[in-house]
N, C-alpha and C. Protein backbone atom coordinates (compact mmCIF):
# COMPACT_ATOMS: atom_id res chain seq x y z
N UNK A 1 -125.25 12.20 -49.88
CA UNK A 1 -125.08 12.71 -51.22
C UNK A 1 -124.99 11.52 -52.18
N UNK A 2 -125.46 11.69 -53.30
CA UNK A 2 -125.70 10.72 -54.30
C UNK A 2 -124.42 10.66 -55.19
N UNK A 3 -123.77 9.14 -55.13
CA UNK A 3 -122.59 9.44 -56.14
C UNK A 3 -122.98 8.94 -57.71
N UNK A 4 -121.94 9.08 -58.31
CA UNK A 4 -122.71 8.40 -59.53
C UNK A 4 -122.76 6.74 -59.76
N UNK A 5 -122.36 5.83 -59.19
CA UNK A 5 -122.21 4.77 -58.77
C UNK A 5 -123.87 4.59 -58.38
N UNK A 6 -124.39 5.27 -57.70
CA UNK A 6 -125.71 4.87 -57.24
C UNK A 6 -126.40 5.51 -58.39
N UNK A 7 -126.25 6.51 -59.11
CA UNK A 7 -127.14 7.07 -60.34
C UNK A 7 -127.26 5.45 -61.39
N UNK A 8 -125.98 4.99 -61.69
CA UNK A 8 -125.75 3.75 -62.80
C UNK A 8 -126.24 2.74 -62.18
N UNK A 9 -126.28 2.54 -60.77
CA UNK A 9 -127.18 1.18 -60.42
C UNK A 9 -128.76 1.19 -60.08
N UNK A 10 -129.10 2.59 -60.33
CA UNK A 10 -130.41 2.57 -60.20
C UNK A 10 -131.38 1.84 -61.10
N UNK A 11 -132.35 1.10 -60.01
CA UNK A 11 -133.33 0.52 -61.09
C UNK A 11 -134.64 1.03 -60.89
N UNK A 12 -135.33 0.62 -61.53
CA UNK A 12 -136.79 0.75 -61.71
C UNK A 12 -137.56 -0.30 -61.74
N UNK A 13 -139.17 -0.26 -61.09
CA UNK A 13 -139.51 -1.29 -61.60
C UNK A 13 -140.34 -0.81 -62.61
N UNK A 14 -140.65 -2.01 -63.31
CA UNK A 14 -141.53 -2.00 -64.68
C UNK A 14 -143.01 -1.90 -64.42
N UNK A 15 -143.77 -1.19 -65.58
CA UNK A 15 -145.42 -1.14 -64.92
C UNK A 15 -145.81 -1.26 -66.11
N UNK A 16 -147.03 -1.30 -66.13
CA UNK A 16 -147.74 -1.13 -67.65
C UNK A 16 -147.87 0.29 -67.90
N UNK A 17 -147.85 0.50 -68.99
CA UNK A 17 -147.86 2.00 -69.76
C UNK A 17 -146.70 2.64 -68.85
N UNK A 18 -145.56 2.13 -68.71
CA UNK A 18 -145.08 3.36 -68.02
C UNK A 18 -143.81 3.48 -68.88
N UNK A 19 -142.60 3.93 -68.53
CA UNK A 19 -141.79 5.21 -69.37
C UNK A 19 -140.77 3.52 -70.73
N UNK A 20 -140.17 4.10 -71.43
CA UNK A 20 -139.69 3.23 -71.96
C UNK A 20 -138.60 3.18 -71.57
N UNK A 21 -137.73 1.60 -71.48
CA UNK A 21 -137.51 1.36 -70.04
C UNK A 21 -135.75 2.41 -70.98
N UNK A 22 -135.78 1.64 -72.05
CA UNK A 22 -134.00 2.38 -72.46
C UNK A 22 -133.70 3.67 -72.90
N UNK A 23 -134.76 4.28 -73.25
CA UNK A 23 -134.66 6.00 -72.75
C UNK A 23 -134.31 6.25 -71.68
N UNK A 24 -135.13 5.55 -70.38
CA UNK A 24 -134.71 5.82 -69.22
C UNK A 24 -133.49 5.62 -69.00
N UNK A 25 -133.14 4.14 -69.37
CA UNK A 25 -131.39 3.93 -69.31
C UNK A 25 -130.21 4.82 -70.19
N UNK A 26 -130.87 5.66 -71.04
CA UNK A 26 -129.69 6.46 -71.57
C UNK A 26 -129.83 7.26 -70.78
N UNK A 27 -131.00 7.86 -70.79
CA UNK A 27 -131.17 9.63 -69.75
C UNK A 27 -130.32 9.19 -68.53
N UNK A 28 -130.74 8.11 -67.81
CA UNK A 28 -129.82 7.86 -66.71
C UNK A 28 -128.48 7.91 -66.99
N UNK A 29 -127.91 7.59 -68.35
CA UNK A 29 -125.96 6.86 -68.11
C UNK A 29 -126.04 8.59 -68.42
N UNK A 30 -126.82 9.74 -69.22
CA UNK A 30 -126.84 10.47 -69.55
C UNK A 30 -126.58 11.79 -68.06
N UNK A 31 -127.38 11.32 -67.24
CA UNK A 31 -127.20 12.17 -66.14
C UNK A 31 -126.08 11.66 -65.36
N UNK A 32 -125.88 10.45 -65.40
CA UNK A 32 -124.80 9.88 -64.35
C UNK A 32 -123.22 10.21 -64.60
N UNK A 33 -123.16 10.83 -66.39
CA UNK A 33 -121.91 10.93 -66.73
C UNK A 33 -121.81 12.68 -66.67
N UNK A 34 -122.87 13.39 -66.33
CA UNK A 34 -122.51 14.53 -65.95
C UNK A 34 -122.68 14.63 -64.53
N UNK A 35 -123.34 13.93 -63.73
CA UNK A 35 -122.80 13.76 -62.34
C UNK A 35 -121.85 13.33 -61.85
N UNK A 36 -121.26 12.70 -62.60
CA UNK A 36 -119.93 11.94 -62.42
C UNK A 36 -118.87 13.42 -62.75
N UNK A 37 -118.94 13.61 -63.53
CA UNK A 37 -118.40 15.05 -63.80
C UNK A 37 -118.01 15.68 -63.07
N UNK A 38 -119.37 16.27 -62.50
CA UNK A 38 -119.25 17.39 -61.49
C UNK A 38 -119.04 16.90 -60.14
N UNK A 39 -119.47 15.95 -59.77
CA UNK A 39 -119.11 15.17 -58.82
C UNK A 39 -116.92 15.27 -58.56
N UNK A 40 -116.39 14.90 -59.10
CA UNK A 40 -115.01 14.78 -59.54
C UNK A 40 -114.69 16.65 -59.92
N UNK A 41 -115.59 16.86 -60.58
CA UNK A 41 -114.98 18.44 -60.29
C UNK A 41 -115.15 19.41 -59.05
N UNK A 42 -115.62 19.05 -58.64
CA UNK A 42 -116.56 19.25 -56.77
C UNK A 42 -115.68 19.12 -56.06
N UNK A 43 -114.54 17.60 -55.96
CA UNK A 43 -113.69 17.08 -55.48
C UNK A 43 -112.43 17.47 -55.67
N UNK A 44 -112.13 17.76 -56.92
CA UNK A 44 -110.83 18.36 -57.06
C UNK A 44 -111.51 19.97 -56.48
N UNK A 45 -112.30 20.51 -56.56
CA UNK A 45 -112.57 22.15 -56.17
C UNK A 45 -112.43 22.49 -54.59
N UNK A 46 -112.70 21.12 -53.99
CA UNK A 46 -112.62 20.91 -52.27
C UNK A 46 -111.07 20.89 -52.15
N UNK A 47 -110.57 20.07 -52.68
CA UNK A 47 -109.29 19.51 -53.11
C UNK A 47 -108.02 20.99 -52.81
N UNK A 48 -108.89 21.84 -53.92
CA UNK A 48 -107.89 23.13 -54.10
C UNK A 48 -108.32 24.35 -53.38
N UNK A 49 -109.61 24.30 -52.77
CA UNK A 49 -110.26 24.80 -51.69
C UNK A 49 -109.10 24.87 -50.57
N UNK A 50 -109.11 23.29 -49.99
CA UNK A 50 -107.91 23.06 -49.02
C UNK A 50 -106.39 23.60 -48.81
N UNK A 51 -106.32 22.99 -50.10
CA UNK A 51 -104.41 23.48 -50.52
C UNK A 51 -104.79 25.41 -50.60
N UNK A 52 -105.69 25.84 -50.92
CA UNK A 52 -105.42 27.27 -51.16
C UNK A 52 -105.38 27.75 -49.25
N UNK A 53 -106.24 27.33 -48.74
CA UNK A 53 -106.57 27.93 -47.46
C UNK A 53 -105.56 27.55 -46.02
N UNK A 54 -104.80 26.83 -46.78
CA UNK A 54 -103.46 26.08 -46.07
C UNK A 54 -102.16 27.24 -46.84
N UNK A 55 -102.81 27.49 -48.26
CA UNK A 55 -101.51 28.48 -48.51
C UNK A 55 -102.04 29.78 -48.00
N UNK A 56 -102.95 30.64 -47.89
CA UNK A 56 -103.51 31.57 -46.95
C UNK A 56 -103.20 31.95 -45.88
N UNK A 57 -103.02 30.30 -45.23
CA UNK A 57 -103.03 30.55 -43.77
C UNK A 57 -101.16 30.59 -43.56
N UNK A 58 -100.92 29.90 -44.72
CA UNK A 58 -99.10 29.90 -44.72
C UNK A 58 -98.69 31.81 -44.93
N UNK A 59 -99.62 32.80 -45.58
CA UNK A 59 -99.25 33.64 -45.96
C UNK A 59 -99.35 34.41 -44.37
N UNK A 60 -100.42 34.21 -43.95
CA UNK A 60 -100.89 35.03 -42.96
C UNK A 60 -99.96 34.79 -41.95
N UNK A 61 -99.16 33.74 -41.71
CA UNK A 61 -98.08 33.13 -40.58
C UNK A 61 -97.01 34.60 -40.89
N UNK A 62 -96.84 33.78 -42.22
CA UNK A 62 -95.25 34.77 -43.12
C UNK A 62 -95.85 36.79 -42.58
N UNK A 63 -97.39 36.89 -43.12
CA UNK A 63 -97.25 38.60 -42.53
C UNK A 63 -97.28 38.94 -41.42
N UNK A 64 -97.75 38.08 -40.63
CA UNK A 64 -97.50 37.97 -39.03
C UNK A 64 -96.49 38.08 -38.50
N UNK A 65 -95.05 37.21 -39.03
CA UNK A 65 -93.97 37.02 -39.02
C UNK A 65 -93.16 38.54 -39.30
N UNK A 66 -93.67 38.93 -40.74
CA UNK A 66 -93.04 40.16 -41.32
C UNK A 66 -93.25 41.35 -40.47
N UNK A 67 -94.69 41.41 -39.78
CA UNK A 67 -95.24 42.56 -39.26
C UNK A 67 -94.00 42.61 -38.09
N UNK A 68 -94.13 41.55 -36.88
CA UNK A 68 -93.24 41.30 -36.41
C UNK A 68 -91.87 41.73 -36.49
N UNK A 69 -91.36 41.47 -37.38
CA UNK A 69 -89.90 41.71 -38.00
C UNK A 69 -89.67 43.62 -37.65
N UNK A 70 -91.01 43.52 -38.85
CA UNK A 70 -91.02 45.45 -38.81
C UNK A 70 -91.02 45.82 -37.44
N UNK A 71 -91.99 45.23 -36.68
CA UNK A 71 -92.02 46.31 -35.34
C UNK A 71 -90.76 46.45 -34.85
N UNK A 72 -90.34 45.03 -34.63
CA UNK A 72 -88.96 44.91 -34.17
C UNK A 72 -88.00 46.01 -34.73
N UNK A 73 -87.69 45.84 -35.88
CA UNK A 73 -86.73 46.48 -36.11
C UNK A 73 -87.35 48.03 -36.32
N UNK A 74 -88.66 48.31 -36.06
CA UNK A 74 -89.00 50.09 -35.87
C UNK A 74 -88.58 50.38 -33.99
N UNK A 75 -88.50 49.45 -33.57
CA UNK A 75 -88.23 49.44 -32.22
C UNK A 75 -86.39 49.80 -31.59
N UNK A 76 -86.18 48.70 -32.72
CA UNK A 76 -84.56 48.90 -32.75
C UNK A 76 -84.25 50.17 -32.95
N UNK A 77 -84.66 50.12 -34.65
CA UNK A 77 -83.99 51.93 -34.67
C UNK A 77 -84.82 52.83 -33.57
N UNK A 78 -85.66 52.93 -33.06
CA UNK A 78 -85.94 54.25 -31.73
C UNK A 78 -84.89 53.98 -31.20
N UNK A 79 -85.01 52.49 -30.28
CA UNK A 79 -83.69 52.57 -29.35
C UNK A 79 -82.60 53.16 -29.53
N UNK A 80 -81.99 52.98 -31.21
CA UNK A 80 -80.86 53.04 -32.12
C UNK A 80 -80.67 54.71 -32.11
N UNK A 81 -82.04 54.93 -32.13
CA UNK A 81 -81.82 57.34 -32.31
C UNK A 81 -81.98 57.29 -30.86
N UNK A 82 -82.49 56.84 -29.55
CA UNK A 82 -82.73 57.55 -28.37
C UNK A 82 -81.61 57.05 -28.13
N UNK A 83 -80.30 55.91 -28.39
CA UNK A 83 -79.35 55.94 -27.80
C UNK A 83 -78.15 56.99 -28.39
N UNK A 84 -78.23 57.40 -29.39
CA UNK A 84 -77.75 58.18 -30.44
C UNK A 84 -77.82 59.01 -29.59
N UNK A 85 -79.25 59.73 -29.49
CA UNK A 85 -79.12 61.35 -29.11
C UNK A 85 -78.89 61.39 -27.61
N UNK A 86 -78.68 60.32 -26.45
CA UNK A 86 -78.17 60.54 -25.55
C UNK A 86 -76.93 60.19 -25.67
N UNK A 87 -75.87 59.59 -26.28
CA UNK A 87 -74.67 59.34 -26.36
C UNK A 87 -73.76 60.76 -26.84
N UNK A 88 -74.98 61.46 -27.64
CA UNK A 88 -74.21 63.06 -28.24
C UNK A 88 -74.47 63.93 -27.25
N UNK A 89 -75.50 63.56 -26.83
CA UNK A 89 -75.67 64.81 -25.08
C UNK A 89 -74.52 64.51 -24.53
N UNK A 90 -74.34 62.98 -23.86
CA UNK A 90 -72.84 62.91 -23.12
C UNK A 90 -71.68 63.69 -24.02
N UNK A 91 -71.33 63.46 -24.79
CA UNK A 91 -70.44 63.66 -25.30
C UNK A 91 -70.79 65.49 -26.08
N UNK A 92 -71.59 66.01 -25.96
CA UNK A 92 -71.83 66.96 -25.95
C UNK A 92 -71.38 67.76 -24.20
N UNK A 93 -72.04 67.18 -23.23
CA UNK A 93 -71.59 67.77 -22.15
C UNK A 93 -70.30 67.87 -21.71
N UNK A 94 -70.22 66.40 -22.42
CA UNK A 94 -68.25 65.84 -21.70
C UNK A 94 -67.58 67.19 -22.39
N UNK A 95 -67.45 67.73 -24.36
CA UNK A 95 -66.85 68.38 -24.15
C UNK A 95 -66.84 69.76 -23.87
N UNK A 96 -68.06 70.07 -23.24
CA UNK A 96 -68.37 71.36 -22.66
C UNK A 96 -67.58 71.19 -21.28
N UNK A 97 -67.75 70.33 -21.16
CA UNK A 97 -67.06 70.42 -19.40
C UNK A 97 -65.52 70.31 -19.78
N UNK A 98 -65.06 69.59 -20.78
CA UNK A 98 -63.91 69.64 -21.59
C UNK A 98 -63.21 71.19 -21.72
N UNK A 99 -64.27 71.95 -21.83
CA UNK A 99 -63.97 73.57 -23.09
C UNK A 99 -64.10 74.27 -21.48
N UNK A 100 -64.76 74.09 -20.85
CA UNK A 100 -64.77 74.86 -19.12
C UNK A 100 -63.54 74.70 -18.58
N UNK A 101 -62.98 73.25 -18.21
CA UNK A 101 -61.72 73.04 -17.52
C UNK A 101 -60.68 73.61 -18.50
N UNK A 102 -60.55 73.44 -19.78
CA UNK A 102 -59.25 74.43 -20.50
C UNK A 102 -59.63 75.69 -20.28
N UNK A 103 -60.41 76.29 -19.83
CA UNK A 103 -60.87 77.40 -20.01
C UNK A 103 -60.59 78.26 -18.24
N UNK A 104 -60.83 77.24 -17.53
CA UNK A 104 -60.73 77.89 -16.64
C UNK A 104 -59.05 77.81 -15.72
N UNK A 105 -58.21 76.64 -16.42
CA UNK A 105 -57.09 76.43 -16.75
C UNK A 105 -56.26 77.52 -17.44
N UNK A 106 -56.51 77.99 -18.42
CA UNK A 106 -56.31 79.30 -19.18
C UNK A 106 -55.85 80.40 -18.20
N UNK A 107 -57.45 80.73 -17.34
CA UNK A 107 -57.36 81.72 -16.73
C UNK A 107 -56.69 81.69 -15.44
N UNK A 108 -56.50 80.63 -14.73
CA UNK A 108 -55.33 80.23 -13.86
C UNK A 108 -54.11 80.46 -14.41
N UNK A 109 -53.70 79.75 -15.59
CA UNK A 109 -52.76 80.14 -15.99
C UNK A 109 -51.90 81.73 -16.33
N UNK A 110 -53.17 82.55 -16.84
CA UNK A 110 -53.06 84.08 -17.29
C UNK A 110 -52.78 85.00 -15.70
N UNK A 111 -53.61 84.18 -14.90
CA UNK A 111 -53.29 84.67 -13.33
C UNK A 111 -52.15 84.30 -12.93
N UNK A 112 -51.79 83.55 -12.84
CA UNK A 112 -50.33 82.82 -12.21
C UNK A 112 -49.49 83.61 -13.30
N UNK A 113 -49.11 83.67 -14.60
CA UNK A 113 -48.67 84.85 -15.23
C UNK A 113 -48.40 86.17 -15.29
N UNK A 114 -49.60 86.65 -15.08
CA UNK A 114 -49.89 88.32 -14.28
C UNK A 114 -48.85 88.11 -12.92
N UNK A 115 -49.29 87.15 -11.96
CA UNK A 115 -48.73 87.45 -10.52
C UNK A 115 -47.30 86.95 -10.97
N UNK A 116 -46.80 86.37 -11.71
CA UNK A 116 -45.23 86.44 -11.92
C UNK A 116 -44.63 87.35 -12.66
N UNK A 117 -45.70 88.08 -13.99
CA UNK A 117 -45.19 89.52 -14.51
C UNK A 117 -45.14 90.54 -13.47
N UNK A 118 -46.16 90.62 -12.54
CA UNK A 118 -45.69 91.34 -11.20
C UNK A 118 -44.78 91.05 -11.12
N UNK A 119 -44.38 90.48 -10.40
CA UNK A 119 -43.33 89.80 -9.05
C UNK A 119 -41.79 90.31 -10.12
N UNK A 120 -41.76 89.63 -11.33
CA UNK A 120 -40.78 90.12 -12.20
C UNK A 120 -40.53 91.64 -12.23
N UNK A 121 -41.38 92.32 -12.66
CA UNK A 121 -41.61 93.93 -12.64
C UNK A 121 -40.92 94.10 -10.92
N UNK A 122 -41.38 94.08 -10.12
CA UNK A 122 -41.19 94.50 -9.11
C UNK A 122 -39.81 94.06 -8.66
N UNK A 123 -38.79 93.01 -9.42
CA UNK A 123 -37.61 92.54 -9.17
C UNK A 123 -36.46 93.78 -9.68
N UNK A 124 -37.25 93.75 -11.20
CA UNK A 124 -36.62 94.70 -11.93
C UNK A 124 -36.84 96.53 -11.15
N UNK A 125 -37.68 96.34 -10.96
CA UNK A 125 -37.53 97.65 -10.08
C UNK A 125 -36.51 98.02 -9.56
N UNK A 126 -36.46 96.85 -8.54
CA UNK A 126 -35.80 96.47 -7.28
C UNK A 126 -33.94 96.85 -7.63
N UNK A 127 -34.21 95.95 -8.80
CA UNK A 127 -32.57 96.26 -9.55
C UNK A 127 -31.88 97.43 -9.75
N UNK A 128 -32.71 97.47 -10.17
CA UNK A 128 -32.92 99.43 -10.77
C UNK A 128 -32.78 100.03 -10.16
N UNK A 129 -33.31 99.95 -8.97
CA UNK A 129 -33.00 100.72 -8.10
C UNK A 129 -31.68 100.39 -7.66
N UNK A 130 -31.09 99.53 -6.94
CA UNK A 130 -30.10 99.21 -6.55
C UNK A 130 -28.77 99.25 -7.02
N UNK A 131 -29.28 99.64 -8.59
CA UNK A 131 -28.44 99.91 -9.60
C UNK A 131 -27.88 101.34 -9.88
N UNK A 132 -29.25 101.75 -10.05
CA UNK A 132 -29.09 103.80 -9.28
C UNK A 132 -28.31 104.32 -7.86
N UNK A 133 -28.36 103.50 -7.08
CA UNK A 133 -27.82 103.49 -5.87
C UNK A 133 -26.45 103.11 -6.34
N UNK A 134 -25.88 102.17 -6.78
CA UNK A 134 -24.99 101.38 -6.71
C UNK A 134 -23.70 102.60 -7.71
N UNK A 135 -24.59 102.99 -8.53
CA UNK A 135 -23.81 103.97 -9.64
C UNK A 135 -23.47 105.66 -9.23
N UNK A 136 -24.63 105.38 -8.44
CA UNK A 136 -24.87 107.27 -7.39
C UNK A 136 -23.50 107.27 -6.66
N UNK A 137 -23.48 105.94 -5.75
CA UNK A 137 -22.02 105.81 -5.13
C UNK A 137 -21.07 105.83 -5.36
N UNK A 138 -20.80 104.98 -6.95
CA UNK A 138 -19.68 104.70 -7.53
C UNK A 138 -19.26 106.36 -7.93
N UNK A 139 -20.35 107.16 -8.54
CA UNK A 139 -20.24 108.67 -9.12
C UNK A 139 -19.96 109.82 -7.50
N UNK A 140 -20.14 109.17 -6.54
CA UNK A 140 -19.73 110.11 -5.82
C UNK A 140 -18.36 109.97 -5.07
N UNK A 141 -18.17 108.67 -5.74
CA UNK A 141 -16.55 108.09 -4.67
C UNK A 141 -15.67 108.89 -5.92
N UNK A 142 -16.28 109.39 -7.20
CA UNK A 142 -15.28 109.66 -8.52
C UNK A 142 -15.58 110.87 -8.13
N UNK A 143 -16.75 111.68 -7.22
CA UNK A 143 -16.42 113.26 -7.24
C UNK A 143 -15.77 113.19 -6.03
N UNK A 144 -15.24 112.53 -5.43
CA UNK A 144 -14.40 112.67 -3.85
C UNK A 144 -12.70 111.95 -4.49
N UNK A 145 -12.73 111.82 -5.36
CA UNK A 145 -11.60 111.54 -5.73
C UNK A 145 -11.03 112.90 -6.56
N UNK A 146 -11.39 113.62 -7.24
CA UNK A 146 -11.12 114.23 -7.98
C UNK A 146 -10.60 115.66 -7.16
């Protein structure tokens, strides 16, 4: 590639009838100072070419990074609800099995109750009777007395 350094040292040689030589030398400083130009604007455009595609590639790290992040933490929370909704099953079953044993405790209890309201009933009977007896006697020792 031609810099402008080689545009400003270009020479020519001289001929008969040919171009005039310091037209040529302006047209030349004339092209060399807009090659020089663009040349230097070319350079800074490579320049910021670079730095942009280095910040690009810095972005693409960072959404890589972010995407990352997200899965992760879309991963967490599943774990976070599938440990959830098996921790409420346990504890859903625990207090069902909780509400069974009072329950069937209860009815042990209401049984063992019943069989001692028996057993009571049948004491008192027992009394009662013994009491009827006990008074039948006493009432017949008072008609043998009389």
């Amino acid at each position: 590639m031609l810099t402008p350094l080689d545009i400003q040292k270009q020479e020519f040689g001289v001929k008969m009838r040919g171009y005039n030589a310091d037209e040529v030398d302006d047209f030349l400083d004339l092209v060399g100072a807009d090659y020089e130009k663009l040349y230097r604007e070319n350079k800074e455009l490579k320049e910021k070419i670079t730095i942009l595609n280095k910040s690009i590639e810095e972005y693409k790290t960072l959404e890589t990074s972010l995407r990352n992040a997200l899965l992760s933490a879309q991963n967490t929370a599943d774990d976070m609800k599938k440990n959830a909704s098996q921790e409420a099953q346990n504890i859903i079953r625990e207090a069902e099995s909780k509400a069974s044993d009072i329950f069937r405790k209860a009815e042990d209890d209401k049984r063992d109750m019943s069989q001692e309201l028996a057993h009571i009933k049948t004491e008192i009977d027992s009394y009662k009777a013994k009491m009827k007896s006990f008074c039948n006697g006493i009432m017949e020792m008072l008609d043998q007395i009389d």
